[in-house]
Protein backbone atom coordinates (compact mmCIF):
# COMPACT_ATOMS: atom_id res chain seq x y z
CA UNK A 1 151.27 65.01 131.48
CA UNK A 2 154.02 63.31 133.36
CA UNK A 3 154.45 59.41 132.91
CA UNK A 4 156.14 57.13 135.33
CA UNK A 5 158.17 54.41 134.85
CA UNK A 6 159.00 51.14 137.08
CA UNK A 7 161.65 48.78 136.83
CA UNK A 8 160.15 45.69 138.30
CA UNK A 9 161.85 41.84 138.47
CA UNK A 10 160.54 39.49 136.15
CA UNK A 11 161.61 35.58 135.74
CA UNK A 12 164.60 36.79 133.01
CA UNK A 13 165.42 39.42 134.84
CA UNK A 14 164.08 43.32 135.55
CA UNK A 15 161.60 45.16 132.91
CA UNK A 16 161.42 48.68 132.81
CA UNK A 17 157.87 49.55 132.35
CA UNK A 18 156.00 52.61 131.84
CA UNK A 19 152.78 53.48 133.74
CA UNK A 20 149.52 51.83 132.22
CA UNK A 21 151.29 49.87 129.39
CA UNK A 22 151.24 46.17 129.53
CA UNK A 23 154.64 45.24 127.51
CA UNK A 24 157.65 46.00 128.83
CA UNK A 25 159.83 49.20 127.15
CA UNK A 26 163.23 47.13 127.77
CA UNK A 27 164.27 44.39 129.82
CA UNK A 28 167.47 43.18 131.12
CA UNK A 29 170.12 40.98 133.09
CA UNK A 30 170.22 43.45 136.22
CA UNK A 31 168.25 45.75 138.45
CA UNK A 32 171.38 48.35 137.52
CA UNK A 33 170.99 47.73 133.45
CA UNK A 34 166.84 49.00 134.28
CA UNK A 35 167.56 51.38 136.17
CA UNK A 36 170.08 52.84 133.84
CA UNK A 37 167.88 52.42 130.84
CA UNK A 38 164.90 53.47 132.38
CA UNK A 39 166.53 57.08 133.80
CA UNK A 40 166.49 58.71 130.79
CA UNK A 41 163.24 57.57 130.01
CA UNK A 42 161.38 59.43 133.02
CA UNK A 43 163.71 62.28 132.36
CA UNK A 44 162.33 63.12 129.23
CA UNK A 45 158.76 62.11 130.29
CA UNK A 46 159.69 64.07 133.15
CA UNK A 47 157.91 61.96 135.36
CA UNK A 48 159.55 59.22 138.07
CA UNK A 49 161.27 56.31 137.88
CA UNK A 50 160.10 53.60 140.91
CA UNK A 51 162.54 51.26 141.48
CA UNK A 52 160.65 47.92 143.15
CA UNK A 53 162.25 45.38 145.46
CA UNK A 54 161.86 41.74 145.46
CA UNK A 55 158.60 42.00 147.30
CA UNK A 56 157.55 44.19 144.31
CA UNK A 57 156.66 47.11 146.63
CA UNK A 58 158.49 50.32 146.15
CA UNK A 59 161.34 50.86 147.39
CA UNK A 60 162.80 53.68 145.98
CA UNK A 61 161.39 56.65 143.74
CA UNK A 62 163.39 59.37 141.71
CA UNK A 63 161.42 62.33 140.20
CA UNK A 64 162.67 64.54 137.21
CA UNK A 65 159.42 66.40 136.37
CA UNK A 66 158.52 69.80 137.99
CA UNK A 67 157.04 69.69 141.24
CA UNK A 68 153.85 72.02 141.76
CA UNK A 69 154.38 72.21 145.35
CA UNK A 70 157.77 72.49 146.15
CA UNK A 71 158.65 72.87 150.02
CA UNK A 72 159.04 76.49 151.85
CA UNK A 73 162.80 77.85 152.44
C-alpha cells in the first residue's frame, strides 16, 4: 500500500511527515530542504508528497505511485 508524505511548517521550521505517524521523518530550515528530502521518500513509497502552505491546507500534491484510473487518450 501506498504511503503519503507531508511537509508541513512547524515553529523550527518544516517537518516532513509520513501519513499516520506522529514524529516527524526529518525536519529542516526550509520548505525547499522538505520538500527535497521528502521526494524520494514518496517515490519509493510510491505514494504522494503534499506540500502545505502557511494556512496548513494543501497546496500542492505530487504523486509517484501508479494510478488505477488513469485518464482516457
Amino acid at each position: 500500500m501506498a504511503k503519503n508524505y507531508h511537509v508541513t511548517r512547524r515553529e523550527t521550521g518544516y517537518a516532513v511527515v509520513g501519513a499516520g505517524n506522529q514524529r516527524a521523518s526529518s525536519v529542516h530550515r526550509t520548505q525547499g530542504e522538505a520538500i527535497a528530502a521528502g521526494r524520494p521518500l514518496a517515490q519509493k513509497a510510491g505514494g504522494e508528497l503534499r506540500i502545505h502552505g502557511a494556512d496548513n491546507k494543501i497546496r500542492e500534491s505530487w504523486s509517484y505511485g501508479s494510478d488505477p484510473f488513469p485518464p482516457k487518450g
